[in-house]
PDB file of N, CA and C in Angstrom:
ATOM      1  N   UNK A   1     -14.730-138.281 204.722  1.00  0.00           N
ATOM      2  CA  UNK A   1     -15.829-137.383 204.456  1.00  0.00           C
ATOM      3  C   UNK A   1     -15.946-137.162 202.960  1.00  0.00           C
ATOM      4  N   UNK A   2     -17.141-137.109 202.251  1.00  0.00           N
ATOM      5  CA  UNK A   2     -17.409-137.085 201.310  1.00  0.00           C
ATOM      6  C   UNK A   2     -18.631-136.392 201.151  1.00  0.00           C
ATOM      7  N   UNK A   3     -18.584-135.352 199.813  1.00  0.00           N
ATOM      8  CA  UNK A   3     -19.324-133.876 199.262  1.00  0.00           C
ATOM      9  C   UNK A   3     -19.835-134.442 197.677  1.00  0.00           C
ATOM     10  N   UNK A   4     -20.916-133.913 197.236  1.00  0.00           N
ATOM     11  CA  UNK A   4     -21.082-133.930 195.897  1.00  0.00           C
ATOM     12  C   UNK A   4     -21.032-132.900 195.405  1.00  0.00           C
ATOM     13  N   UNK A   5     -20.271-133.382 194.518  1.00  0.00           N
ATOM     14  CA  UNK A   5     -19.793-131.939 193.061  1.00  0.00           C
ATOM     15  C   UNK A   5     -20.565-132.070 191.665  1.00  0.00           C
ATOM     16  N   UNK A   6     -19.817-131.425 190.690  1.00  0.00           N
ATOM     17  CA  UNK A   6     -20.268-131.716 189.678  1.00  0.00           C
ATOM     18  C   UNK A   6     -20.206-133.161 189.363  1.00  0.00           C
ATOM     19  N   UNK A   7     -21.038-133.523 188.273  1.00  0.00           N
ATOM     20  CA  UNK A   7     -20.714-134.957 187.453  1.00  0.00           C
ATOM     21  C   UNK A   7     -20.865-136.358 188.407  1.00  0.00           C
ATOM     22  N   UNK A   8     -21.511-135.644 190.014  1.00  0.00           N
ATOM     23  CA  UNK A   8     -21.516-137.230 190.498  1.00  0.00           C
ATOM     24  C   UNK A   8     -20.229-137.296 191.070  1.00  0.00           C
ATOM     25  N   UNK A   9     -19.231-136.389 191.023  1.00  0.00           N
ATOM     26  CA  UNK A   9     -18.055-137.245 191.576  1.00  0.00           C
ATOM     27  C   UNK A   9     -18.225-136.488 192.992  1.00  0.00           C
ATOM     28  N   UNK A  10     -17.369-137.480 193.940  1.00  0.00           N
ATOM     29  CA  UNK A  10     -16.821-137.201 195.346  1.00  0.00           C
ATOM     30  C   UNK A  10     -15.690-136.423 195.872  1.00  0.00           C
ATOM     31  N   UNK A  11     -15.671-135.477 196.786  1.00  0.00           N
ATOM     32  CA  UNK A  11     -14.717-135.125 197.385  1.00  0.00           C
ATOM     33  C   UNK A  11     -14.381-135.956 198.236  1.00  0.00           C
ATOM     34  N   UNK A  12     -13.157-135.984 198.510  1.00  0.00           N
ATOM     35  CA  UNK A  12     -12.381-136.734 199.811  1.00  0.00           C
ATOM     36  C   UNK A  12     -11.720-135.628 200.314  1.00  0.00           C
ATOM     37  N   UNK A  13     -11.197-135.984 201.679  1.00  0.00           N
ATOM     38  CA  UNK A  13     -10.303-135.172 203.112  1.00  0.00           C
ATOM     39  C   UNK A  13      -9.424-135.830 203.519  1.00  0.00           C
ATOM     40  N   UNK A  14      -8.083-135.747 203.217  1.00  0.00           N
ATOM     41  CA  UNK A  14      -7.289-136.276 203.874  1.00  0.00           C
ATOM     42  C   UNK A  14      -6.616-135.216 204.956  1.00  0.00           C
ATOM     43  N   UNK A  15      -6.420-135.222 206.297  1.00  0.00           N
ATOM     44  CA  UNK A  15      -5.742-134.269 207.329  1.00  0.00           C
ATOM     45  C   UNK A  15      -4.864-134.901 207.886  1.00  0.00           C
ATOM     46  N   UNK A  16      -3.599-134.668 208.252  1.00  0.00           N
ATOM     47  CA  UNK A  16      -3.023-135.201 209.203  1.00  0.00           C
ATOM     48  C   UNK A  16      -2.737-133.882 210.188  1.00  0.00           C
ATOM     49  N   UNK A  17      -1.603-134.179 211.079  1.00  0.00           N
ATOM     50  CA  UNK A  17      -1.198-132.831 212.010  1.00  0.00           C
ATOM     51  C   UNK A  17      -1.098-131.464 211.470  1.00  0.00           C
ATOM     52  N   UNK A  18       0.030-131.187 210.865  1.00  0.00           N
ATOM     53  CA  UNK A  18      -0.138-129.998 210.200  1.00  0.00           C
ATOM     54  C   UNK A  18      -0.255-130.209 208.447  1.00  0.00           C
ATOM     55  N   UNK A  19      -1.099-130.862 207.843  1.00  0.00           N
ATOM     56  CA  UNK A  19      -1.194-130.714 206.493  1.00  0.00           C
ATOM     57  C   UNK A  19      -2.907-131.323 206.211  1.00  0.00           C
ATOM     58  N   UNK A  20      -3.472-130.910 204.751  1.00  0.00           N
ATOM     59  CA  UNK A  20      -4.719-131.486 204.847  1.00  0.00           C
ATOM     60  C   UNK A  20      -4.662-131.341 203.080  1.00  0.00           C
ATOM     61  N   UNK A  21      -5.807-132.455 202.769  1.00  0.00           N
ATOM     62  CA  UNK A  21      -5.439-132.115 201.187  1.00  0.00           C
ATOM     63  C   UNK A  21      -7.295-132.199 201.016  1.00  0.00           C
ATOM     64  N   UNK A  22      -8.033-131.904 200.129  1.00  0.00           N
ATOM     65  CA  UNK A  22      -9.257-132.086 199.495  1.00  0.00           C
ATOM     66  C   UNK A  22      -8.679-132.296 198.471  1.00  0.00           C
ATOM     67  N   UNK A  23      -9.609-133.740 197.982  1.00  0.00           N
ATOM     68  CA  UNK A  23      -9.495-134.531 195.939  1.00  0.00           C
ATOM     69  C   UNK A  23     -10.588-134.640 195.705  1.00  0.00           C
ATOM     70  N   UNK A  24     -10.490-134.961 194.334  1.00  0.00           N
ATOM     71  CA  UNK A  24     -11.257-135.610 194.118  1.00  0.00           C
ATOM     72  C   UNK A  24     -10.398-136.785 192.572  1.00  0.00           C
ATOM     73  N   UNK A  25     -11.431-137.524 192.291  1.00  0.00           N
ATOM     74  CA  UNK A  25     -10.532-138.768 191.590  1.00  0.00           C
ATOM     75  C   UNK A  25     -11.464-139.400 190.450  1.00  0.00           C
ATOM     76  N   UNK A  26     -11.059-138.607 189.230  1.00  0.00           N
ATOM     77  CA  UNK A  26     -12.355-139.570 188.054  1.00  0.00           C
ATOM     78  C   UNK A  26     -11.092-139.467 187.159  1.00  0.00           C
ATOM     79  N   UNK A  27     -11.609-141.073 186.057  1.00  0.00           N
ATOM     80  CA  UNK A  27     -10.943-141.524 185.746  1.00  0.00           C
ATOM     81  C   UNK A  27      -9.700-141.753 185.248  1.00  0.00           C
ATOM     82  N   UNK A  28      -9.078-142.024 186.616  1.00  0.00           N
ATOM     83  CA  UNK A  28      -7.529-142.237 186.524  1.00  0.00           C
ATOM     84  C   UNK A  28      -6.757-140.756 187.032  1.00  0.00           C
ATOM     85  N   UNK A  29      -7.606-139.231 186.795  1.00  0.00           N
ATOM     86  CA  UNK A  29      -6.852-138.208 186.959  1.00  0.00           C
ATOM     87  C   UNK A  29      -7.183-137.302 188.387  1.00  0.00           C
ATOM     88  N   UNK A  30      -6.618-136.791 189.042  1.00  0.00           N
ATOM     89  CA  UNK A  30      -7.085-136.348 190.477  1.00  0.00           C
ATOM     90  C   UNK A  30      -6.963-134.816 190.772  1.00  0.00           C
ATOM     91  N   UNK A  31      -7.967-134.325 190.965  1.00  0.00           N
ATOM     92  CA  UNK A  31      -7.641-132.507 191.282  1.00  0.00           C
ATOM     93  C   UNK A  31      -7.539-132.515 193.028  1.00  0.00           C
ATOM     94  N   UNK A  32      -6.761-131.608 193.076  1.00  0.00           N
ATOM     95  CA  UNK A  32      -6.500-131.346 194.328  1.00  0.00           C
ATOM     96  C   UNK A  32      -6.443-130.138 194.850  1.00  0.00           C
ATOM     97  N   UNK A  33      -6.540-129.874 195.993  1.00  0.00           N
ATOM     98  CA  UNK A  33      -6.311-128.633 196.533  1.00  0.00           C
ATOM     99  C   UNK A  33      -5.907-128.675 197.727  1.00  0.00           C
ATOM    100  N   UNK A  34      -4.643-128.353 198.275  1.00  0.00           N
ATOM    101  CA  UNK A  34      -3.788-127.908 199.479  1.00  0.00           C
ATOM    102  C   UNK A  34      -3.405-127.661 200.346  1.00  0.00           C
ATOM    103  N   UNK A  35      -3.890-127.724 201.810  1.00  0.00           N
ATOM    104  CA  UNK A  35      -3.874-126.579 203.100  1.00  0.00           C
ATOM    105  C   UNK A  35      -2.764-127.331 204.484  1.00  0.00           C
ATOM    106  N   UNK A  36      -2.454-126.023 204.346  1.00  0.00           N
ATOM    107  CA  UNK A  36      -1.656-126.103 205.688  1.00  0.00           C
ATOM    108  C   UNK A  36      -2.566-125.689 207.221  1.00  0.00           C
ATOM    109  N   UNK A  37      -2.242-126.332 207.774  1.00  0.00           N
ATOM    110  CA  UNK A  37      -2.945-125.943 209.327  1.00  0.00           C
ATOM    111  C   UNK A  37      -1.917-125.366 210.659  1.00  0.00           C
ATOM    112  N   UNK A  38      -2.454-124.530 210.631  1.00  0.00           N
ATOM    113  CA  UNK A  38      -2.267-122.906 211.614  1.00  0.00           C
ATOM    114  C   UNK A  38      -3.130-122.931 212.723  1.00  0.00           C
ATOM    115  N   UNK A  39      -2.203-124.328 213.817  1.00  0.00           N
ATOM    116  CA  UNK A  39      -3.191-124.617 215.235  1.00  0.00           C
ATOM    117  C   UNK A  39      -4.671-125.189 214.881  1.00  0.00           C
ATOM    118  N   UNK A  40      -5.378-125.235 215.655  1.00  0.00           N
ATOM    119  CA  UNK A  40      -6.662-125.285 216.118  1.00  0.00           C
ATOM    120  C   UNK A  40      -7.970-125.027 214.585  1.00  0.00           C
ATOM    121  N   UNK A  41      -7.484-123.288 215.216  1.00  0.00           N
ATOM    122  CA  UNK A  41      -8.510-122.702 214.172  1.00  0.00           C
ATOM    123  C   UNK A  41      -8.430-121.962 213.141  1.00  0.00           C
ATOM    124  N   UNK A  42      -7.520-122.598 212.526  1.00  0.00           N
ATOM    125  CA  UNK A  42      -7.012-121.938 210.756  1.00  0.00           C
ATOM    126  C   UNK A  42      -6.484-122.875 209.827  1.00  0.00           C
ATOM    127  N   UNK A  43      -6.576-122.723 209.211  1.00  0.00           N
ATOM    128  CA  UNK A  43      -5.985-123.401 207.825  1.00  0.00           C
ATOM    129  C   UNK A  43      -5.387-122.528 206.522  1.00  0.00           C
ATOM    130  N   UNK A  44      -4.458-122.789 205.474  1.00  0.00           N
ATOM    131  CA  UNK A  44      -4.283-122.013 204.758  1.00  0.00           C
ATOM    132  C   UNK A  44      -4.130-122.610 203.432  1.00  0.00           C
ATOM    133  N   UNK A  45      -4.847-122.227 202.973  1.00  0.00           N
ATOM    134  CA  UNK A  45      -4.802-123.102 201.162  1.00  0.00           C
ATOM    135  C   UNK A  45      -3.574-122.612 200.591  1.00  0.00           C
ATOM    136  N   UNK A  46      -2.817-123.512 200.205  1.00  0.00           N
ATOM    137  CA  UNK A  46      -1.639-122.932 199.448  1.00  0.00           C
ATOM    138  C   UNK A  46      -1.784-123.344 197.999  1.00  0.00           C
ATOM    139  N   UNK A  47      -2.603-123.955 197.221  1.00  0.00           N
ATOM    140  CA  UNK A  47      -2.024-125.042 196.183  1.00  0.00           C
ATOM    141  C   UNK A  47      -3.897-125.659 195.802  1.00  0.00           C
ATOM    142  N   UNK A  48      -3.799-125.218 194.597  1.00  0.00           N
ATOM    143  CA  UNK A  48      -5.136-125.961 194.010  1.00  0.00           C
ATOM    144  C   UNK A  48      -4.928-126.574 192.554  1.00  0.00           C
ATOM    145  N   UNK A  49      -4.833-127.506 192.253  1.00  0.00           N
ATOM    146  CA  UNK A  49      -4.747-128.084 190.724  1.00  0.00           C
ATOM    147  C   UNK A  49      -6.027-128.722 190.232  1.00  0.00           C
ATOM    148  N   UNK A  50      -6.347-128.749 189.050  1.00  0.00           N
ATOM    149  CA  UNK A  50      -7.329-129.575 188.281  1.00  0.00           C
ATOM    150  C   UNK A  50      -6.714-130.054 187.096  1.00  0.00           C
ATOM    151  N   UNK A  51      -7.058-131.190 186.852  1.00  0.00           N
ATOM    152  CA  UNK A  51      -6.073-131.791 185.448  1.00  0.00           C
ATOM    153  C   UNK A  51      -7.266-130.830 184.444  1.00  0.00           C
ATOM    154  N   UNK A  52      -6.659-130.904 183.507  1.00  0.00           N
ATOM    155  CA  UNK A  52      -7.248-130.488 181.989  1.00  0.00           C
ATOM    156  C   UNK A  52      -8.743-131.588 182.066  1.00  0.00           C
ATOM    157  N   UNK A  53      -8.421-132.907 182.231  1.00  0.00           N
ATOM    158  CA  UNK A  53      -9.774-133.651 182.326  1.00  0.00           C
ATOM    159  C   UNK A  53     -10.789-133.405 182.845  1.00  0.00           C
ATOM    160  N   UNK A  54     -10.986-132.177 184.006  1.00  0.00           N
ATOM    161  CA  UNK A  54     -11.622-132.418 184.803  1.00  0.00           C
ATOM    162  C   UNK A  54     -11.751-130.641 184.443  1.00  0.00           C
ATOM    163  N   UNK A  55     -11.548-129.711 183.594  1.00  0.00           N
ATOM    164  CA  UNK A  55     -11.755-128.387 183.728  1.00  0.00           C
ATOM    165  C   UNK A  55     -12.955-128.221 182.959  1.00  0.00           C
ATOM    166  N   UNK A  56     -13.663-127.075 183.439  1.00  0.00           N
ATOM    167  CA  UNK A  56     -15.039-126.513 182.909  1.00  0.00           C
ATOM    168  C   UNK A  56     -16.013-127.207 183.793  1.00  0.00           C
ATOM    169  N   UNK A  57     -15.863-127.984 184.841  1.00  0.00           N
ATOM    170  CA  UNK A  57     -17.026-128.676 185.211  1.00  0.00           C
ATOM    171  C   UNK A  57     -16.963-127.920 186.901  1.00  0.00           C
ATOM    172  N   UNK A  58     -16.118-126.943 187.250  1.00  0.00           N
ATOM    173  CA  UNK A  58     -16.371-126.277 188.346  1.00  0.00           C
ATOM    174  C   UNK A  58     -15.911-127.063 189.972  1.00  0.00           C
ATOM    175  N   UNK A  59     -14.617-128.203 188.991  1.00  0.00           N
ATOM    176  CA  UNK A  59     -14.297-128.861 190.060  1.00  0.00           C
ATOM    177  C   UNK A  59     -13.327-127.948 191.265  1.00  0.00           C
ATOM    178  N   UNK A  60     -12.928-127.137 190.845  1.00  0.00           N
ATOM    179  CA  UNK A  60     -11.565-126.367 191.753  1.00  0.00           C
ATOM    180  C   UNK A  60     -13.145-125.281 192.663  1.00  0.00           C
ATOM    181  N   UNK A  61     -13.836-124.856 192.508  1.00  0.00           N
ATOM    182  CA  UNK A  61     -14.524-124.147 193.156  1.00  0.00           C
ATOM    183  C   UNK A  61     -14.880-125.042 194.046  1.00  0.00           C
ATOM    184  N   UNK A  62     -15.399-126.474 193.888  1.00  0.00           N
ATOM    185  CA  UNK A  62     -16.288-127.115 194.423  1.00  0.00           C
ATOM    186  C   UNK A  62     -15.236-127.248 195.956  1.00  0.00           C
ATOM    187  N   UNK A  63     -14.188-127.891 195.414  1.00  0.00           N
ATOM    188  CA  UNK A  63     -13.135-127.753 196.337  1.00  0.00           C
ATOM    189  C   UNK A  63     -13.081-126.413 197.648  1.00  0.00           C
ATOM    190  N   UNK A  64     -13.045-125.383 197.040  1.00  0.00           N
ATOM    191  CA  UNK A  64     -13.063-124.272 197.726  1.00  0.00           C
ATOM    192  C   UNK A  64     -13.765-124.403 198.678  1.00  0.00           C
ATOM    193  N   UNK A  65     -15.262-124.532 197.821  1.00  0.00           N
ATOM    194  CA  UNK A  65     -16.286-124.292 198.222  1.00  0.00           C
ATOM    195  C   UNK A  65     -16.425-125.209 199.963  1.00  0.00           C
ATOM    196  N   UNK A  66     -15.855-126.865 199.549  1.00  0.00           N
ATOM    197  CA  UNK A  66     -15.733-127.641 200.762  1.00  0.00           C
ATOM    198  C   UNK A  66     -15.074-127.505 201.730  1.00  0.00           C
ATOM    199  N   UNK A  67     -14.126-126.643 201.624  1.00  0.00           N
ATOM    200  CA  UNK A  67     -13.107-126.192 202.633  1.00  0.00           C
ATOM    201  C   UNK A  67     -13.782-125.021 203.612  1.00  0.00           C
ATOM    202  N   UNK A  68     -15.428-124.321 202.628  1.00  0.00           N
ATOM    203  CA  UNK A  68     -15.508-123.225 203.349  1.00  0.00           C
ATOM    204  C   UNK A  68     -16.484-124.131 204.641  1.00  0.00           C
ATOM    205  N   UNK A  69     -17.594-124.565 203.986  1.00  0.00           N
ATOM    206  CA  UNK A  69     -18.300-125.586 204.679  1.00  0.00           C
ATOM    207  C   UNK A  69     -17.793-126.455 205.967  1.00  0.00           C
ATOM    208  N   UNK A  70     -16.277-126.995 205.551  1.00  0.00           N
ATOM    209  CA  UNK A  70     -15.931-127.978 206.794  1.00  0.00           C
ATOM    210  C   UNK A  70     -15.188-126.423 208.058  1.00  0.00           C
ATOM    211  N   UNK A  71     -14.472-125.528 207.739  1.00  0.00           N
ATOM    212  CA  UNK A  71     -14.280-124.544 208.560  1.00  0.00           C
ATOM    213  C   UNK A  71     -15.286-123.918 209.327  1.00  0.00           C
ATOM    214  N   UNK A  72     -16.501-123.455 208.293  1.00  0.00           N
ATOM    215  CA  UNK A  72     -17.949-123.352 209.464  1.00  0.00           C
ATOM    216  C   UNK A  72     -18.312-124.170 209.987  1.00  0.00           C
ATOM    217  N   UNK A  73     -18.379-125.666 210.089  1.00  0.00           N
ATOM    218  CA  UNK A  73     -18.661-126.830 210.712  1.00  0.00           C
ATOM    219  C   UNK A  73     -17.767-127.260 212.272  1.00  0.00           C
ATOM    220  N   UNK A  74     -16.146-126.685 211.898  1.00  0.00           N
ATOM    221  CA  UNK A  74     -15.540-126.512 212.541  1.00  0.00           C
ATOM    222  C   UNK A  74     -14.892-125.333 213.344  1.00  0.00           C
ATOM    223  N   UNK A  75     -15.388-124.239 213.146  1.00  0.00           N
ATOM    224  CA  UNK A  75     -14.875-123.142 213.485  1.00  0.00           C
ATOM    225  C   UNK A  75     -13.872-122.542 213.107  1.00  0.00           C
ATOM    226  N   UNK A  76     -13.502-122.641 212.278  1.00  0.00           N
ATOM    227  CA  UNK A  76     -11.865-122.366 211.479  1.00  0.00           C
ATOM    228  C   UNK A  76     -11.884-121.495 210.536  1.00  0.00           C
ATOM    229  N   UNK A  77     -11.006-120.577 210.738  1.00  0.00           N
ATOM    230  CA  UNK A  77     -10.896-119.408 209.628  1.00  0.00           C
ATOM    231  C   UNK A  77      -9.754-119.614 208.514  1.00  0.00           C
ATOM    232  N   UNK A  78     -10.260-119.284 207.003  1.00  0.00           N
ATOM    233  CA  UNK A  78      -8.966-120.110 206.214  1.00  0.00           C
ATOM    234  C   UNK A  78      -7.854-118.482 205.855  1.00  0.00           C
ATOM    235  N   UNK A  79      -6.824-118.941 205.301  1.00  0.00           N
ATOM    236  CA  UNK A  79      -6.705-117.629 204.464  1.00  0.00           C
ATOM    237  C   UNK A  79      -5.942-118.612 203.319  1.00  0.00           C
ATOM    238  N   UNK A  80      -6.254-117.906 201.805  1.00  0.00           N
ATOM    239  CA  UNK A  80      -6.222-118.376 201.011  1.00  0.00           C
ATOM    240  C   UNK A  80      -4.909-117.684 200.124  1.00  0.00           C
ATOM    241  N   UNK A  81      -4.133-118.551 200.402  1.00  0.00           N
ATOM    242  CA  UNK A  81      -2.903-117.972 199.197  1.00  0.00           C
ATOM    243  C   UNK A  81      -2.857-118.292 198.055  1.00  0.00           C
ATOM    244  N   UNK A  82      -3.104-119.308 197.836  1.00  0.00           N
ATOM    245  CA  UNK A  82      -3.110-119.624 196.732  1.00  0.00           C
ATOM    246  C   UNK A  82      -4.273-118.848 195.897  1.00  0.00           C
ATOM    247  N   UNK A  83      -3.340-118.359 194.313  1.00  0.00           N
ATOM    248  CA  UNK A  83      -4.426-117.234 193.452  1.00  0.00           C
ATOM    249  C   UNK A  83      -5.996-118.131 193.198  1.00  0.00           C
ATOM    250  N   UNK A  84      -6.019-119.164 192.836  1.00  0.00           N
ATOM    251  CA  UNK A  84      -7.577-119.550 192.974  1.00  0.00           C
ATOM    252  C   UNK A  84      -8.023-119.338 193.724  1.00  0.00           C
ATOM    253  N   UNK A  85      -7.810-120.057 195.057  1.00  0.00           N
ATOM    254  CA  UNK A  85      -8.658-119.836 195.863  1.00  0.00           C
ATOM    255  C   UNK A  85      -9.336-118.329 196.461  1.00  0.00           C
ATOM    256  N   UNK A  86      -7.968-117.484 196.418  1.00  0.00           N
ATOM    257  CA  UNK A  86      -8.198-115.640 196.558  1.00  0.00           C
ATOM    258  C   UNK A  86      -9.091-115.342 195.565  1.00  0.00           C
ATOM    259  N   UNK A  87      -8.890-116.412 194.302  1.00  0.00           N
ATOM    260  CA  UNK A  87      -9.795-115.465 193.285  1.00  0.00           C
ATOM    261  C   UNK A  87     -11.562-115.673 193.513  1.00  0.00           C
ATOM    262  N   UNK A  88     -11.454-117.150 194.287  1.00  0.00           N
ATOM    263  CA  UNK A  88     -13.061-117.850 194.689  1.00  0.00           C
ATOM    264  C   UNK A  88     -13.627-116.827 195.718  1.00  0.00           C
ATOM    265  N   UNK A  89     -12.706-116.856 196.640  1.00  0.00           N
ATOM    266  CA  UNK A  89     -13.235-115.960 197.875  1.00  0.00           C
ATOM    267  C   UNK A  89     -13.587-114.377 197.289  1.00  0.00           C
ATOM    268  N   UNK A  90     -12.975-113.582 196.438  1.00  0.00           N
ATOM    269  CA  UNK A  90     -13.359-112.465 196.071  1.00  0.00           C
ATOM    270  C   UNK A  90     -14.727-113.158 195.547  1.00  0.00           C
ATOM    271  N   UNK A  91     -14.911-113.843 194.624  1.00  0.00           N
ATOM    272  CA  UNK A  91     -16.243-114.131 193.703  1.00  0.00           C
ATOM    273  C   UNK A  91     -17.355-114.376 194.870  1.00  0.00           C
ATOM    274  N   UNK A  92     -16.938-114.791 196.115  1.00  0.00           N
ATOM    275  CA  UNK A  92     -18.288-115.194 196.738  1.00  0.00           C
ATOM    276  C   UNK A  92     -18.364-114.842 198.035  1.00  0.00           C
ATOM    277  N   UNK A  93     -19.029-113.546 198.164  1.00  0.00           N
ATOM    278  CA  UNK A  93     -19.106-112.596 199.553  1.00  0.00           C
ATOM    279  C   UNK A  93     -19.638-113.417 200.599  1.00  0.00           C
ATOM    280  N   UNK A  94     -20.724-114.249 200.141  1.00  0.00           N
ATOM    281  CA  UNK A  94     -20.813-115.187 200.593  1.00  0.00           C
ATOM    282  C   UNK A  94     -19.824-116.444 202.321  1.00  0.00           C
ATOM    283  N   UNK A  95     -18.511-116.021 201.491  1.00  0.00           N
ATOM    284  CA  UNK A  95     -17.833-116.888 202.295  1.00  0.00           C
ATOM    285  C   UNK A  95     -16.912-115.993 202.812  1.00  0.00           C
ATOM    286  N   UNK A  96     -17.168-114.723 203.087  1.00  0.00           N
ATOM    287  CA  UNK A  96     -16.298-113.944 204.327  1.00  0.00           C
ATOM    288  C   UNK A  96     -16.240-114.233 205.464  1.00  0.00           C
ATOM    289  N   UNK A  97     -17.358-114.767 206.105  1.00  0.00           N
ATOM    290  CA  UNK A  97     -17.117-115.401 207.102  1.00  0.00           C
ATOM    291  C   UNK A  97     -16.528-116.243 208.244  1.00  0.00           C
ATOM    292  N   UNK A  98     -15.721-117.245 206.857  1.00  0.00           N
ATOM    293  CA  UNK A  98     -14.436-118.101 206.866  1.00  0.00           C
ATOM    294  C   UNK A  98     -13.003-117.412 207.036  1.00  0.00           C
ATOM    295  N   UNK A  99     -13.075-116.215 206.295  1.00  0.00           N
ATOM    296  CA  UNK A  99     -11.476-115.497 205.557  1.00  0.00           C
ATOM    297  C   UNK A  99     -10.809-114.875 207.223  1.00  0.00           C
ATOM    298  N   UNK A 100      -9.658-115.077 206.956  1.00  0.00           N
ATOM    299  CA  UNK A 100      -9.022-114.384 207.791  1.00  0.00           C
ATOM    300  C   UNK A 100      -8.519-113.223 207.477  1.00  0.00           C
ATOM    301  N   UNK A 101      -8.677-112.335 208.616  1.00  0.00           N
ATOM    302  CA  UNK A 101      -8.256-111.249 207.943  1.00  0.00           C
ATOM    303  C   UNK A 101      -6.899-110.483 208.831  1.00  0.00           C
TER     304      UNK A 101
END
């Protein structure tokens, strides 16, 4: 599965049983972000990185942002440990919908 972000680049999804990662991959350097899966219908972001290459262009939100999208698509509520992502979800009331509470 693949999202557009800033700059043209792609998100990717990798999931297996209990782990799932969202990237993305421009040249040569890769941001990532984290989640563990909690059954069925949860997930939990633990872990978001962006190289220095790739900061200011709103790649770590975009990330977020795809995780909130594929959980409403799927029914899945996230909770976000990791401080970015807590800090995205405060910024966008928007995506309460997703949060576990």
């Amino acid at each position: 599965m693949t999202s557009p972000v800033p700059d043209d680049l792609q998100i990717e999804r990798e999931e297996s049983e209990s782990k799932g990662r969202y990237l993305v991959r421009h040249a040569g350097a890769t941001a990532e972000m984290t989640y563990s899966r909690a059954g069925e219908s949860m997930i939990i972001i633990d872990h978001t990185e962006v190289p220095d290459a790739m900061r200011g262009r709103s790649v770590g939100q975009a990330l977020v942002r795809r995780a909130v999208e594929d959980a409403r698509a799927e029914g899945r509520a996230i909770v976000p440990l990791c401080p970015f992502a807590k800090a995205q979800f405060s910024r966008h009331p928007e995506w309460q919908d997703v949060l576990k509470r």
